[in-house]
C-alpha atoms as a PDB file:
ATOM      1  CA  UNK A   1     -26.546  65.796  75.907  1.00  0.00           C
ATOM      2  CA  UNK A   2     -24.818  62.796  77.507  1.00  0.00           C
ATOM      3  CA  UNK A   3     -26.626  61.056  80.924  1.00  0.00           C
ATOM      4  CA  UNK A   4     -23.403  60.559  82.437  1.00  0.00           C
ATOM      5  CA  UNK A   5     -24.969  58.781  85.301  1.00  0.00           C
ATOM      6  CA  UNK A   6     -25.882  56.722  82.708  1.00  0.00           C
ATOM      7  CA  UNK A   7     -22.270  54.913  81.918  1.00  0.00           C
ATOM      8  CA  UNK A   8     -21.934  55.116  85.776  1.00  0.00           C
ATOM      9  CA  UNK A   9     -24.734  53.177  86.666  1.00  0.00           C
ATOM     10  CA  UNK A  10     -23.554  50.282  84.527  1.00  0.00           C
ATOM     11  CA  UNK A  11     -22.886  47.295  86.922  1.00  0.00           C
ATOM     12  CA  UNK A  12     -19.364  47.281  86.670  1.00  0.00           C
ATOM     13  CA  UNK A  13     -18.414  43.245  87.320  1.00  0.00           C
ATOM     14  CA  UNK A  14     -20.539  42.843  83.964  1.00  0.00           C
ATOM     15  CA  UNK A  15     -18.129  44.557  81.728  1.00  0.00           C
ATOM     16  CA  UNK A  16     -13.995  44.668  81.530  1.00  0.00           C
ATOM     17  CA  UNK A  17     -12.092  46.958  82.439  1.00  0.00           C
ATOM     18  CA  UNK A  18     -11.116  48.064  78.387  1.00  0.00           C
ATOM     19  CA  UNK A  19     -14.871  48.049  77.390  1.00  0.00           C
ATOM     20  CA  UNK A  20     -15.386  50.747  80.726  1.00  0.00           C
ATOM     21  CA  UNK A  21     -12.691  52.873  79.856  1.00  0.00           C
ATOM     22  CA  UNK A  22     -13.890  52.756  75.858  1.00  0.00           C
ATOM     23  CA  UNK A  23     -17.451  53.777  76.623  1.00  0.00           C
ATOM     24  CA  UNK A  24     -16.300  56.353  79.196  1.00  0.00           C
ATOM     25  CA  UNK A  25     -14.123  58.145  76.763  1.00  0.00           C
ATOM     26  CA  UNK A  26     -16.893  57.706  73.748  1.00  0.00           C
ATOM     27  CA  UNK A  27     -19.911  58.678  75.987  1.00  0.00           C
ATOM     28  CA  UNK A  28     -18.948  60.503  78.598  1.00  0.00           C
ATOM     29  CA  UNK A  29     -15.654  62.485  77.496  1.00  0.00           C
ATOM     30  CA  UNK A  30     -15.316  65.516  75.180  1.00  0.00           C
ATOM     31  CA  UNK A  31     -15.045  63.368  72.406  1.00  0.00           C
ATOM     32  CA  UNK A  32     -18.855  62.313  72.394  1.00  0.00           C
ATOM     33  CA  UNK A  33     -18.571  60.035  69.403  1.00  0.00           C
ATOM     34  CA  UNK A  34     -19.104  57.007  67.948  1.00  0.00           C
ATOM     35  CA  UNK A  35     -15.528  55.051  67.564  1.00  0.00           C
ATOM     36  CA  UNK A  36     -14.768  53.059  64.880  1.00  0.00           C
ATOM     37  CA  UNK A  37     -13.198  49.381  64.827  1.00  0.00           C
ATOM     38  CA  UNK A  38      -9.963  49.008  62.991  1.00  0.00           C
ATOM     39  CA  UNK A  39      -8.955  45.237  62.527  1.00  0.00           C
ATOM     40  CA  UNK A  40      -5.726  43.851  61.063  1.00  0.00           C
ATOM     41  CA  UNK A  41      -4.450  40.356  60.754  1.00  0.00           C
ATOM     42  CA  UNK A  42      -1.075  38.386  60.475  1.00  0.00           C
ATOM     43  CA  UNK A  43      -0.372  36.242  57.850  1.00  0.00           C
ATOM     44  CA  UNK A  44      -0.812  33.003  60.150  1.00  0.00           C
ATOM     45  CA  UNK A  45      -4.407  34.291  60.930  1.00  0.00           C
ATOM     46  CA  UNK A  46      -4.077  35.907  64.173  1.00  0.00           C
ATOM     47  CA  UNK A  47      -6.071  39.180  64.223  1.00  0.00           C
ATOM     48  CA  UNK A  48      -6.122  42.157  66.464  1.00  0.00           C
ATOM     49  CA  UNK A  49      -8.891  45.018  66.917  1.00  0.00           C
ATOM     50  CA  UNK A  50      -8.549  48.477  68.148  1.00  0.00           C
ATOM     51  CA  UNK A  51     -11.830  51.236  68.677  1.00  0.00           C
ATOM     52  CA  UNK A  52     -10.624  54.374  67.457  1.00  0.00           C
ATOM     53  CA  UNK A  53     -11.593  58.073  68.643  1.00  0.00           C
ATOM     54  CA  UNK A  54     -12.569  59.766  65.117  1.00  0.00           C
ATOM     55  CA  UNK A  55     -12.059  63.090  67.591  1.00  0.00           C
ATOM     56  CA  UNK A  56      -8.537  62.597  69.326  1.00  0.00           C
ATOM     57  CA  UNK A  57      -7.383  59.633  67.485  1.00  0.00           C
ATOM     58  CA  UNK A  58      -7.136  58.034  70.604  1.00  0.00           C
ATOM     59  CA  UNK A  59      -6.636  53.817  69.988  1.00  0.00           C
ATOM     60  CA  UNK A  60      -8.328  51.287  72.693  1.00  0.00           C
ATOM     61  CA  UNK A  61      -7.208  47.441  71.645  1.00  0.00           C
ATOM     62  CA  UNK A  62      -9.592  45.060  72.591  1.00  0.00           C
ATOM     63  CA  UNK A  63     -10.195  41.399  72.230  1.00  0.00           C
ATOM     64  CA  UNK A  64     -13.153  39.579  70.568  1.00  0.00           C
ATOM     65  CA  UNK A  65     -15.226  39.305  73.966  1.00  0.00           C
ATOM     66  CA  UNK A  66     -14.700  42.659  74.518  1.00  0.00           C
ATOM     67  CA  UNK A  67     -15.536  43.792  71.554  1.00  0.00           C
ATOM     68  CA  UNK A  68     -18.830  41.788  71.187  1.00  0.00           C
ATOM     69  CA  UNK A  69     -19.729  43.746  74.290  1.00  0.00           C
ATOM     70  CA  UNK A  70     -19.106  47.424  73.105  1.00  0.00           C
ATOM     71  CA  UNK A  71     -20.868  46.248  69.883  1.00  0.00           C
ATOM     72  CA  UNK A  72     -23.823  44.711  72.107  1.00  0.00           C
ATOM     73  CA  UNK A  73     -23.806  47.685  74.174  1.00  0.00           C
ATOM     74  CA  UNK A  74     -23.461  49.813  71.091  1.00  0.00           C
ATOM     75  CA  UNK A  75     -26.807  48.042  69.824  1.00  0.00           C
ATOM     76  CA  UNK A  76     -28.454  48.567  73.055  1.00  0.00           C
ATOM     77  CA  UNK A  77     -27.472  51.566  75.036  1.00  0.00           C
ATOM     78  CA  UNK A  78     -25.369  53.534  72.202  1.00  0.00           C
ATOM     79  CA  UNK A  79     -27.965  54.409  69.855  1.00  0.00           C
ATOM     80  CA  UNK A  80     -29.855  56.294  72.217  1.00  0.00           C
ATOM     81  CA  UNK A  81     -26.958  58.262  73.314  1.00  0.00           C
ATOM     82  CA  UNK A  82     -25.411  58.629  70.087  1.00  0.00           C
ATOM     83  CA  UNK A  83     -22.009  57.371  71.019  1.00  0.00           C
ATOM     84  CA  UNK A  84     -20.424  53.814  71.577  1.00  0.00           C
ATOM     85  CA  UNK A  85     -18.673  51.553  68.178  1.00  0.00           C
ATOM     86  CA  UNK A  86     -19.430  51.302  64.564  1.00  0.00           C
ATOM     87  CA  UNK A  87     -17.973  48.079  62.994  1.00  0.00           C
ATOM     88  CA  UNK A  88     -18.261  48.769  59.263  1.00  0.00           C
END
């Protein structure tokens, strides 16, 4: 089971906004997964990334600092609670 307090406790000025909402709906939420990061890219270069709910399909688009976060939270936090992003 989930320590909610857990994703609670987090110090909140240390992470955005869109990397709080993505672990609250991955760790704390009825989902309880771990999300997946979908990436696609224009033709000029430009790329976007989204974590995506494997439950609900639900789509969070993040940017590169935010996603180094979930994925250094993942690496730190996640694995313990068995829910935060898988970049494959």
């Amino acid at each position: 089971m989930v320590d909610a307090r857990r994703i609670e406790s987090l110090p909140v000025e240390s992470f955005s906004p869109a990397v709080l909402a993505v672990l609250r709906h991955l760790c704390e939420g009825d989902c309880h997964t771990i999300g997946g990061v979908l990436e696609w890219c224009e033709a000029r270069g430009d790329c976007c990334q989204a974590v995506v709910c494997p439950v609900c399909a639900t789509q969070f688009v993040v940017d590169d600092d935010e996603l180094a976060e979930l994925l250094r939270w993942t690496d730190d936090q996640g694995k313990a609670l068995v829910c935060g992003v898988r970049w494959d």
